[in-house]
Each structure stands twice: as C-alpha cells, then as structure tokens.
Protein backbone atom coordinates (compact mmCIF):
# COMPACT_ATOMS: atom_id res chain seq x y z
CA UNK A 1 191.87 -88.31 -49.47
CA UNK A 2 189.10 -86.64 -51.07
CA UNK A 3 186.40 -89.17 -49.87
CA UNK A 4 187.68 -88.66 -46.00
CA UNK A 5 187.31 -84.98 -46.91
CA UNK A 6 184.10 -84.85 -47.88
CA UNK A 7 183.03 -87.45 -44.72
CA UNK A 8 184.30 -84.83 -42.43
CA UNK A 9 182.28 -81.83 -44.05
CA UNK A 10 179.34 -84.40 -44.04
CA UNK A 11 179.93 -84.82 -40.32
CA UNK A 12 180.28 -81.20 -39.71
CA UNK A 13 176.98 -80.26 -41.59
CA UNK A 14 175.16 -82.67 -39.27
CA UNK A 15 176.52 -80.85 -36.37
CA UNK A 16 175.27 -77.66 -37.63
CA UNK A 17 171.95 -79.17 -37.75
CA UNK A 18 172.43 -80.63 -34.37
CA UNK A 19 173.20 -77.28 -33.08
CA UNK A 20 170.76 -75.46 -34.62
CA UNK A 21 168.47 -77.92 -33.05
CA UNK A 22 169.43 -76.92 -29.87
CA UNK A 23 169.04 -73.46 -29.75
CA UNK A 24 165.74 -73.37 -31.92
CA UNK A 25 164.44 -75.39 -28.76
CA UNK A 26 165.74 -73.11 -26.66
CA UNK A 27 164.14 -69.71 -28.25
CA UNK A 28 160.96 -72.02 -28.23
CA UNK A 29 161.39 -73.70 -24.53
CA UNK A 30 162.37 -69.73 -23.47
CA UNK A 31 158.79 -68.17 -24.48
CA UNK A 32 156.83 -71.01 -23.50
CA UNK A 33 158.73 -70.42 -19.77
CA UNK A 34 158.19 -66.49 -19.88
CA UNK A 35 154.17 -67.15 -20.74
CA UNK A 36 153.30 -69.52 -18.22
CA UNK A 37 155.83 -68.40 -16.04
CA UNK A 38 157.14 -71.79 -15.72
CA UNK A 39 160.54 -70.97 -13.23
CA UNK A 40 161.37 -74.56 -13.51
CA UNK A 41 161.95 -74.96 -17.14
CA UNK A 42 163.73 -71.45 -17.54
CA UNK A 43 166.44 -72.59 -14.86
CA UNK A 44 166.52 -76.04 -16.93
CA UNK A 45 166.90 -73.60 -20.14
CA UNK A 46 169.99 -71.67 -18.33
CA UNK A 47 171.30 -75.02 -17.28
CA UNK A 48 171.56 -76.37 -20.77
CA UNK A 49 173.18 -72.95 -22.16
CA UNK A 50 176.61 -75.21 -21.23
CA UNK A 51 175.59 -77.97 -23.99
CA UNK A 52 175.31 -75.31 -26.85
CA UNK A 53 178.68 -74.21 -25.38
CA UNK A 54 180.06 -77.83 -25.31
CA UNK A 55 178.79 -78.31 -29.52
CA UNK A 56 179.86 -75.15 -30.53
CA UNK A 57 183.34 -76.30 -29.16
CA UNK A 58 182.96 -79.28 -31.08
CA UNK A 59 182.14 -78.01 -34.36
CA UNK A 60 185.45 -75.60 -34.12
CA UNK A 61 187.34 -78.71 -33.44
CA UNK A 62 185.92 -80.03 -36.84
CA UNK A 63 186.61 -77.24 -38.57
CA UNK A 64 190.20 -76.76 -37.15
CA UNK A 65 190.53 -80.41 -38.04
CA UNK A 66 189.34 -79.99 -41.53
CA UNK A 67 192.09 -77.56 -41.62
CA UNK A 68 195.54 -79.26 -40.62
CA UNK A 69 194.23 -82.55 -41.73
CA UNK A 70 193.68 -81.60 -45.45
CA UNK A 71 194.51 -78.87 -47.95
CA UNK A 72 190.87 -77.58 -48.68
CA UNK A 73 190.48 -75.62 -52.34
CA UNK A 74 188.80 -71.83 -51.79
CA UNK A 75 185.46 -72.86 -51.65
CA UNK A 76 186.02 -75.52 -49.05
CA UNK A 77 187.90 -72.95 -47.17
CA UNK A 78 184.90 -70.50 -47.10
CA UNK A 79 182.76 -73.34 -46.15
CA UNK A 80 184.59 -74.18 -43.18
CA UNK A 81 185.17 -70.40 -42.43
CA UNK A 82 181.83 -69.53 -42.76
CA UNK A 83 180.91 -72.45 -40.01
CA UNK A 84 182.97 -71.10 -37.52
CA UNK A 85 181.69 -67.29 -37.63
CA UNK A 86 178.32 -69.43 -37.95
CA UNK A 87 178.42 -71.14 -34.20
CA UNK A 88 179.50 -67.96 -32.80
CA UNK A 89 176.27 -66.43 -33.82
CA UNK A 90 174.17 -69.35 -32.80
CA UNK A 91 176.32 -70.04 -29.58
CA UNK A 92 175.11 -65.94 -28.74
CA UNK A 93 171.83 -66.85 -29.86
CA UNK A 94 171.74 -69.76 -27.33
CA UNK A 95 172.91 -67.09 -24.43
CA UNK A 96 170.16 -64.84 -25.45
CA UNK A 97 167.59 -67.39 -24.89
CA UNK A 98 169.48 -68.04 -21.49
CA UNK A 99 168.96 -64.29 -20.84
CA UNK A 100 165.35 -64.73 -21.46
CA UNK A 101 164.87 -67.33 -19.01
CA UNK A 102 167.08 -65.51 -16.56
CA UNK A 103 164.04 -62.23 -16.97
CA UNK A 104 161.35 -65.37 -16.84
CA UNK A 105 162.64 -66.49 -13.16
CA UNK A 106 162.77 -62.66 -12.16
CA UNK A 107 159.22 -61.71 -13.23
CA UNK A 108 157.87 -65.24 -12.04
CA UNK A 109 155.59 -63.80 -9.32
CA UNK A 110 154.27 -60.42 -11.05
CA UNK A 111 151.32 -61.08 -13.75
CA UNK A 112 151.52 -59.58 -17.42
CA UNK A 113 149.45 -57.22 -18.93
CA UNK A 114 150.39 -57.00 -22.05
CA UNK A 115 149.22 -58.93 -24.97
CA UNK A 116 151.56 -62.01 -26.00
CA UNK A 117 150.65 -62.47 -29.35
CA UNK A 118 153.38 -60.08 -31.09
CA UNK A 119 155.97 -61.36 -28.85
CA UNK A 120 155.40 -65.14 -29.72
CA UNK A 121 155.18 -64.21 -33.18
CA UNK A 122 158.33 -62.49 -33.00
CA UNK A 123 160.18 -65.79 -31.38
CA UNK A 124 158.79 -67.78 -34.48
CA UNK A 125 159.69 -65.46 -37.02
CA UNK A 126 163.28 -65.58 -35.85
CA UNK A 127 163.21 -69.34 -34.97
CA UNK A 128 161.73 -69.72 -38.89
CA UNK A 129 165.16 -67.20 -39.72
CA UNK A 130 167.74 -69.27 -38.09
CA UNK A 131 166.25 -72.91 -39.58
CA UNK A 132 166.14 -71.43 -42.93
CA UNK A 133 169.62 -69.99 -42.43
CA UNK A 134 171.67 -73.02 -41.48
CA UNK A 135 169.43 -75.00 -44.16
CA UNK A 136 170.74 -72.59 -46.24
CA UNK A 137 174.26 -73.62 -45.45
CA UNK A 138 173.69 -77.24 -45.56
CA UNK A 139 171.70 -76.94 -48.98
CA UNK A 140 174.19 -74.42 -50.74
CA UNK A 141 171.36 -71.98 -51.30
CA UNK A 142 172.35 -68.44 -51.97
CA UNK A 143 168.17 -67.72 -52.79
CA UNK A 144 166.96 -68.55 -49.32
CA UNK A 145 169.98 -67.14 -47.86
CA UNK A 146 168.58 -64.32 -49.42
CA UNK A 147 165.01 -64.82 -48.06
CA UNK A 148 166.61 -65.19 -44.42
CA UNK A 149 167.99 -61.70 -44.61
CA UNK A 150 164.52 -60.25 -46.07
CA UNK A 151 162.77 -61.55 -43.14
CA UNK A 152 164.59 -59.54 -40.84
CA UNK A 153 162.51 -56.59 -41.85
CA UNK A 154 158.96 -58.85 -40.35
CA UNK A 155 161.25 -58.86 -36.80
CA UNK A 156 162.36 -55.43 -36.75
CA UNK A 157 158.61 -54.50 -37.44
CA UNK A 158 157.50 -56.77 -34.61
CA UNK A 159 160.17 -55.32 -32.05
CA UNK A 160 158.58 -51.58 -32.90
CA UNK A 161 154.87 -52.90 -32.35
CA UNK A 162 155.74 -54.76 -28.81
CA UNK A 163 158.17 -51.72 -27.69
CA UNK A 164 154.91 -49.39 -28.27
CA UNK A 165 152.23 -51.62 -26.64
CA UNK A 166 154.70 -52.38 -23.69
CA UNK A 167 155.45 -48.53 -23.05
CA UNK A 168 151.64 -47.89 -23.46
CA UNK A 169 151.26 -49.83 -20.78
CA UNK A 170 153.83 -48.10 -19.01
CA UNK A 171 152.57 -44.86 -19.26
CA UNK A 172 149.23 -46.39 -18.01
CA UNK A 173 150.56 -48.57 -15.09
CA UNK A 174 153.31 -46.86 -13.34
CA UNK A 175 153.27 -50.20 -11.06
CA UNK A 176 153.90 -52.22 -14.01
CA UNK A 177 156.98 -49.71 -15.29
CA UNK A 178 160.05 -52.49 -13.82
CA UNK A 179 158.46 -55.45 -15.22
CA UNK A 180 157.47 -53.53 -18.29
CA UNK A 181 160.96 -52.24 -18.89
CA UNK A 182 162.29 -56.48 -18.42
CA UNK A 183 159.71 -57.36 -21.14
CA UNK A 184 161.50 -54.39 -23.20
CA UNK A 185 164.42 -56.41 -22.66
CA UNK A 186 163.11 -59.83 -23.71
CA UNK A 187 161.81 -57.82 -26.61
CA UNK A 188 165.41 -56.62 -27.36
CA UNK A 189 166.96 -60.31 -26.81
CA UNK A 190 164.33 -61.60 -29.78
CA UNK A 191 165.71 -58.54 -31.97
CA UNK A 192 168.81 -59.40 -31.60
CA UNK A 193 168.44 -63.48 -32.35
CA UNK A 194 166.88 -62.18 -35.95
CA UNK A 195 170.06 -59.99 -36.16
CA UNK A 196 172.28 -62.95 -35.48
CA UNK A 197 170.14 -65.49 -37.63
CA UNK A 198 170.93 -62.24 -40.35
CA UNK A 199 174.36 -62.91 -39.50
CA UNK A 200 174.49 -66.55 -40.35
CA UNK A 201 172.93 -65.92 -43.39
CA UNK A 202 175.20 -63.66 -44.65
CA UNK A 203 177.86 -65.91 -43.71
CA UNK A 204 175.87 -68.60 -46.50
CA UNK A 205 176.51 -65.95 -49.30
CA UNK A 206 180.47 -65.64 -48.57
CA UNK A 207 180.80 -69.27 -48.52
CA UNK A 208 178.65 -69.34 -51.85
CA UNK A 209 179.82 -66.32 -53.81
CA UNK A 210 182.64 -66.95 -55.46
CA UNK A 211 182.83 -63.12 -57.16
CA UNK A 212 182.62 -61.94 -53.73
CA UNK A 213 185.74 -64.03 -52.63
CA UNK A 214 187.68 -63.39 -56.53
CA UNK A 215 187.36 -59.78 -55.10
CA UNK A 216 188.35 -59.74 -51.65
C-alpha cells in the first residue's frame, strides 16, 4: 500500500514540475510579447491560460485522490496540503502572465520609451523565484525555500526602480501618461508573481517543519 503511495506522490511531484513549466514559459513568452510587441503570441499566451487551468485541476484531483485512497501520516498530509495552496498560487501566476499579454495586445501600436532592462530583469528574477520554489518542494529543501523568500527583496527593489523611471517619463511625456500608467500595471503583475512565488515557498516550510505543525 505504501509503494502505490509513494507512486502517486511521485506522479504528483512530476506534475508540479509540469506545471511550473508552464507558467515559467508563460512569464517568459509574456515579456518577450510586450518587447517586440508581438500581438500574435500574447493572444496565443491568453489562449493557453485554459491549459494551466486544465493541470491545476489535475493536480487537485491527485491530491484529493491521495486523500480518500490512503491514510497519509502528518507529513504526507502537509505535503499534499501544501500542493494544493501551491497550484493556486501558480494557477494566479499563470493569469497574471495572461494579464500581461492582455496590456501587450492593447499597447501593440504605441512605441515605448522607457528602458526595458529593469523590467526583464524583474520577469527573471521572479521566474528564477518560482523554479527554485517548486524545486524546493520536490527536493524537501527548507534552505532554498528560504533563499526563495530572500529574493523577494531583489523584486520589490526592481518594482520601485521601474515605477520611478516609468512616472519620470510621465511627468516628461504627458502623451505617453495612458501607456505609461499600463506599463505601471505590467510592473505591478511582475510584483505580484514574486509575491506568489513567496507564497509557494512558504508553503515548502509548512510541509517541511514539523515544529511548526507540533504547534499548530
């Protein structure tokens, strides 16, 4: 019974990865479509929001599974229950990067005049947050766990720097003030991917922390 046990939480590790998969190429298909204002690929991006959907659904049906199926010990339970608070945060994460693409077909015909460099750093910074996270998960490792939530400071620093060189422009360009205030919001999407990728690694430590859960 064991051995089918442990097949199942093999199974629904490699889903984890799958799904992380998917919306790291998303954040990373999202950017590339803002920055060469590629309307195409953005709509694709938007399109394929419904497969995250679709594997998040999947992965709760594991989990439930794991659930009825067998009688998991506490730290099995935490595992599972961290999982499923894990694909809500990456299933939001996958509608942010929808949002993105949705601002990417709006500002299509306008050009930018800001610098891209802090806002591409920012999407690999949290793209680098979420793979460490869910490796995290998959690995049992409370230290980079750790190291995920850290990084969230880099992000948060990032978000301050493009919010001030997008309202310098602002002040500069009244023309450029809507399309301006849209890259705010892209700016504000990224922010809040690092805060979910946070999220998921905070979920790691419950799963992991077994004086946390004697306590609770």
């Amino acid at each position: 019974m064991r051995s089918k046990f442990d097949e199942q939480l093999k199974m629904l590790n490699n889903e984890m990865i799958i799904m992380s998969s998917m919306i790291e190429k998303a954040i990373k298909d999202a950017i590339d479509a803002l920055f060469t204002q590629n309307v195409e690929k953005a709509r694709q991006i938007m399109k394929d929001d419904e497969l995250v959907d679709q594997e998040q659904k999947k992965i709760e049906n594991i989990c439930f599974q794991l659930l009825i199926q067998q009688q998991p010990v506490a730290r099995d339970l935490r595992t599972i229950t961290a999982a499923m608070k894990m694909v809500t945060d990456m299933e939001r994460i996958g509608d942010q990067a929808a949002d993105i693409s949705e601002l990417t077909i709006i500002m299509a015909d306008s050009p930018y005049l800001v610098k891209e460099d802090n806002i591409q750093r920012m999407a690999l910074e949290t793209m680098t947050m979420l793979i460490h996270a869910v490796e995290a998960y998959v690995e049992h490792d409370m230290c980079k766990a750790r190291e995920v939530i850290e990084h969230d400071d880099i992000v948060d620093d990032l978000f301050v720097k493009v919010k001030s060189d997008l309202i310098e422009v602002m002040q500069s360009n009244t023309d450029y003030e809507e399309h301006a205030a849209d890259l705010l919001m892209v700016n504000k999407y990224l922010e809040r991917i690092g805060d979910h990728a946070t999220n998921i690694a905070e979920w790691v430590i419950f799963s992991l922390d077994d004086h946390i859960q004697g306590n609770n």
